[in-house]
Protein backbone atom coordinates (compact mmCIF):
# COMPACT_ATOMS: atom_id res chain seq x y z
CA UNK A 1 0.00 0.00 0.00
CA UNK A 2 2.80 2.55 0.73
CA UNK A 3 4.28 1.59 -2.72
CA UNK A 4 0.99 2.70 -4.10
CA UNK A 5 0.61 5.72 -2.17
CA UNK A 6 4.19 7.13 -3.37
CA UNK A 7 3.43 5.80 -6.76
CA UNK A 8 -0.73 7.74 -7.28
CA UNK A 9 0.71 10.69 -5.13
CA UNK A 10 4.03 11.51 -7.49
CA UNK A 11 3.60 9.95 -10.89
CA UNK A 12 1.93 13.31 -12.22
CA UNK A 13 4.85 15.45 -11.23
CA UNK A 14 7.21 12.69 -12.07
CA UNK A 15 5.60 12.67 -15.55
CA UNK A 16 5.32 16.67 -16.36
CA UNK A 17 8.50 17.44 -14.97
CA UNK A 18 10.84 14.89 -13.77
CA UNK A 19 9.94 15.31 -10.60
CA UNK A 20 9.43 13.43 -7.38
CA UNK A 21 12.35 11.47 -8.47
CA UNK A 22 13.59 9.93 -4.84
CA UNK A 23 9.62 9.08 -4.20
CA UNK A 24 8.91 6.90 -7.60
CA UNK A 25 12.15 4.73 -6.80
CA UNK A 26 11.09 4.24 -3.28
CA UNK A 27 8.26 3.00 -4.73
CA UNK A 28 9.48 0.56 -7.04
CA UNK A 29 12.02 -0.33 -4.33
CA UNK A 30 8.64 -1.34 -2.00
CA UNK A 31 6.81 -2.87 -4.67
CA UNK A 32 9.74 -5.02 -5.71
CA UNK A 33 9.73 -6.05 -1.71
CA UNK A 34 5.90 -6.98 -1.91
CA UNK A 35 5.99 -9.27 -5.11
CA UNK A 36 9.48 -10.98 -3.01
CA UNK A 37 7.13 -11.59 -0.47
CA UNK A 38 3.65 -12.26 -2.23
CA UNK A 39 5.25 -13.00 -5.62
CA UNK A 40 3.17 -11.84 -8.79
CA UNK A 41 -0.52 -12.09 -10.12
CA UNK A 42 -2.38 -12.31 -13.12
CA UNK A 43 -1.19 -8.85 -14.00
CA UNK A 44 2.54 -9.57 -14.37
CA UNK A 45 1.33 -13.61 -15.81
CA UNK A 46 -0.61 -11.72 -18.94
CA UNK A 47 2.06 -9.16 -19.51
CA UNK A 48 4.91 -10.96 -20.21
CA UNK A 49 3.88 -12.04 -24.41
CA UNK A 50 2.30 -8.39 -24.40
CA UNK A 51 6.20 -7.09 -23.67
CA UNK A 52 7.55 -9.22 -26.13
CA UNK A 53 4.95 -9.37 -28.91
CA UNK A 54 4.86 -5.20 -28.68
CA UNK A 55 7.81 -4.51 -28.12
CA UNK A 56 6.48 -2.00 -25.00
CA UNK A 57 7.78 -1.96 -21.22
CA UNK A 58 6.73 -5.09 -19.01
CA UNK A 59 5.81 -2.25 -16.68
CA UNK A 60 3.41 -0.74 -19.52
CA UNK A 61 1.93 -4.21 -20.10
CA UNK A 62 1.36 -4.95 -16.61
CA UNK A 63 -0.67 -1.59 -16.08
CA UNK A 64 -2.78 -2.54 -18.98
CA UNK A 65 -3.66 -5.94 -17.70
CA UNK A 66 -4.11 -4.29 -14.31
CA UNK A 67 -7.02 -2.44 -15.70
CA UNK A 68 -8.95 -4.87 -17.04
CA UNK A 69 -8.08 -7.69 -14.21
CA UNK A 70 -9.55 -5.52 -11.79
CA UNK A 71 -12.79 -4.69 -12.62
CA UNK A 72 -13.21 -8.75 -13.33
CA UNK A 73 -11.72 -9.09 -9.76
CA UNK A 74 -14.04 -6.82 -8.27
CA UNK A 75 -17.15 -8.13 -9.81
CA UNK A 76 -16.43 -11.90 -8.89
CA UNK A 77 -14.84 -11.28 -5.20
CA UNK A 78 -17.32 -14.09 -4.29
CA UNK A 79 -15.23 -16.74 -6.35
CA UNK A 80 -12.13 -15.86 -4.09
CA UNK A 81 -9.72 -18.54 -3.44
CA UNK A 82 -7.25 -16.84 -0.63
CA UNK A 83 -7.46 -18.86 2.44
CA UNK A 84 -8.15 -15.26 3.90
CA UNK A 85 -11.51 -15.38 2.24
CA UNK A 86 -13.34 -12.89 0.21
CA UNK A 87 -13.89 -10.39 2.73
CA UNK A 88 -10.18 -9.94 3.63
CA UNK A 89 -10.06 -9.48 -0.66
CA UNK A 90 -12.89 -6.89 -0.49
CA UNK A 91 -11.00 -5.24 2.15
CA UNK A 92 -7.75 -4.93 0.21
CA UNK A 93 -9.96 -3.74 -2.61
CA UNK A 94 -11.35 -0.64 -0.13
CA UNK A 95 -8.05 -0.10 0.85
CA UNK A 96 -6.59 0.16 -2.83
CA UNK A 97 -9.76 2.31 -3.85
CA UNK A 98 -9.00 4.37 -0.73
CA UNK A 99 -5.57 5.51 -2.21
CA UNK A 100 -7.11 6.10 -5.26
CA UNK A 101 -9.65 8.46 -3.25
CA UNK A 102 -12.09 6.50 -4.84
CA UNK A 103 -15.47 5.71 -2.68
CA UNK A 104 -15.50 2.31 -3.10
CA UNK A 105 -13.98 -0.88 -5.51
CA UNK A 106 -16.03 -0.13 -8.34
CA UNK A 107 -15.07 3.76 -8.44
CA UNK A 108 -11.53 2.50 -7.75
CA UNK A 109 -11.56 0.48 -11.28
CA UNK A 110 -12.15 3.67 -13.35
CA UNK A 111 -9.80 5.37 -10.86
CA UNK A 112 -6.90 3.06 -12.50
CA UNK A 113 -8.15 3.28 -15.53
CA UNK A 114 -8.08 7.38 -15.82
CA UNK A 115 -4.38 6.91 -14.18
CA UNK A 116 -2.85 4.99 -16.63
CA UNK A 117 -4.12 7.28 -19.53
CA UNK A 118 -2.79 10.19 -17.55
CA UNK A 119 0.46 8.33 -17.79
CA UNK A 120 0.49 7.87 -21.73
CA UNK A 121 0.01 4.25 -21.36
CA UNK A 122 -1.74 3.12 -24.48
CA UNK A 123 -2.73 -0.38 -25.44
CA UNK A 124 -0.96 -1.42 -28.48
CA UNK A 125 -2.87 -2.61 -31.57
CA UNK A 126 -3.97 -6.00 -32.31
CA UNK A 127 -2.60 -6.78 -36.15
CA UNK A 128 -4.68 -10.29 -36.26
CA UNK A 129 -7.47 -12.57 -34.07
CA UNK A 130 -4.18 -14.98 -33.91
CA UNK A 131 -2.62 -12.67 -31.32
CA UNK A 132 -5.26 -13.19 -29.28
CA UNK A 133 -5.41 -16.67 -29.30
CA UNK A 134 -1.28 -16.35 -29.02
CA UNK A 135 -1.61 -14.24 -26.00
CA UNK A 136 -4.00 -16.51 -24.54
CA UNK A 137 -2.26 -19.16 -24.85
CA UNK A 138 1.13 -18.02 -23.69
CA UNK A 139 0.32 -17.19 -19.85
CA UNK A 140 2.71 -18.84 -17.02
CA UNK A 141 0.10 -21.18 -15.13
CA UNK A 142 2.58 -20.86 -12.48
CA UNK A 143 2.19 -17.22 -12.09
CA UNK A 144 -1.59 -16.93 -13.04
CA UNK A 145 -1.68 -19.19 -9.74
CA UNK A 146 -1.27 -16.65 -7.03
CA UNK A 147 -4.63 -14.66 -7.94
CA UNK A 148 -6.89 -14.27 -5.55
CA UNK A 149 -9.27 -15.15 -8.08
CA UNK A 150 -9.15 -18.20 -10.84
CA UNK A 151 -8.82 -17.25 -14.01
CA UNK A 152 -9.89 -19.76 -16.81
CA UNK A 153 -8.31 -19.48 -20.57
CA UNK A 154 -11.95 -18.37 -22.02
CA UNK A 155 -11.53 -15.38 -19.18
CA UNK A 156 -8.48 -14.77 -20.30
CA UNK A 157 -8.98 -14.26 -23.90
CA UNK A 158 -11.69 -12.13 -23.09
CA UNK A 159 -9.55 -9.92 -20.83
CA UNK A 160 -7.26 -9.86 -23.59
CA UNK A 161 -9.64 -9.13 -26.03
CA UNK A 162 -11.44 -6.41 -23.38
CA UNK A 163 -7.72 -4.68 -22.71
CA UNK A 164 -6.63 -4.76 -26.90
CA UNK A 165 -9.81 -3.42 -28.20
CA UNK A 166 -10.15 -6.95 -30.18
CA UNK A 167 -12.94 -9.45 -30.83
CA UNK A 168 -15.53 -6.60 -31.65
């Protein structure tokens, strides 16, 4: 969470002007202590073909995947699989939505969303349905084990599709 405050409360002046230098790598210094500890999601999982099929940062494709996964997350807290349970998850959700100073979970998903286009972040384009299915396909089980909620490959490819502008 203090990763996340540093990140929501300096990226803007980090972005116009270089500033707020010292607070972004604190940051990235705590968040890279939480995923040592927690390891990674579904977020990092579907953004490792996006890095290498695009050709854009692993830290851009994670963002992307963040804002999709979490409105999915949010919706289907109920099919949480965290020995903690889904209220501890719907907690963690209040708290994340909190930073955001967003009201609740389901403000807090457009709250991500409008950050990452204030950061530039914009979802590359889809040459062919194959890259879907390629995408799809390509996720680390291993890694897409840690979420709090199960992801199937049908949900997948519709995240995918949902996060690419694809499938329409």
């Amino acid at each position: 969470l203090q990763a996340l405050r540093l990140l929501v409360g300096n990226a803007q002046a980090y972005l116009n002007a270089n500033e707020g230098r010292p607070e972004m790598l604190e940051a990235a210094n705590l968040a890279g202590k939480a995923i040592n500890i927690s390891q990674t999601t579904a977020g990092h999982a579907m953004a490792y073909k996006l890095t290498s099929l695009y050709g854009i940062a692993h830290g851009h494709a994670a963002s992307l995947c963040v804002a999709e996964l979490l409105p999915f997350m949010v919706e289907h807290v109920e099919l949480c699989t965290d020995p903690r349970g889904p209220e501890h998850l719907q907690r963690v959700f209040e708290q994340i939505a909190g930073v955001f100073g967003a009201p609740d979970p389901a403000k807090m998903c457009e709250a991500v969303r409008q950050f990452i286009l204030r950061a530039g972040l914009e979802r590359p384009a889809v040459r062919d349905d194959k890259e879907i299915e390629l995408l799809s396909g390509s996720v680390n089980a291993v890694r897409l084990k840690n979420n709090p909620i199960p992801l199937d490959r049908p949900t997948i490819k519709k995240l995918y599709e949902q996060m690419l502008g694809a499938g329409k």
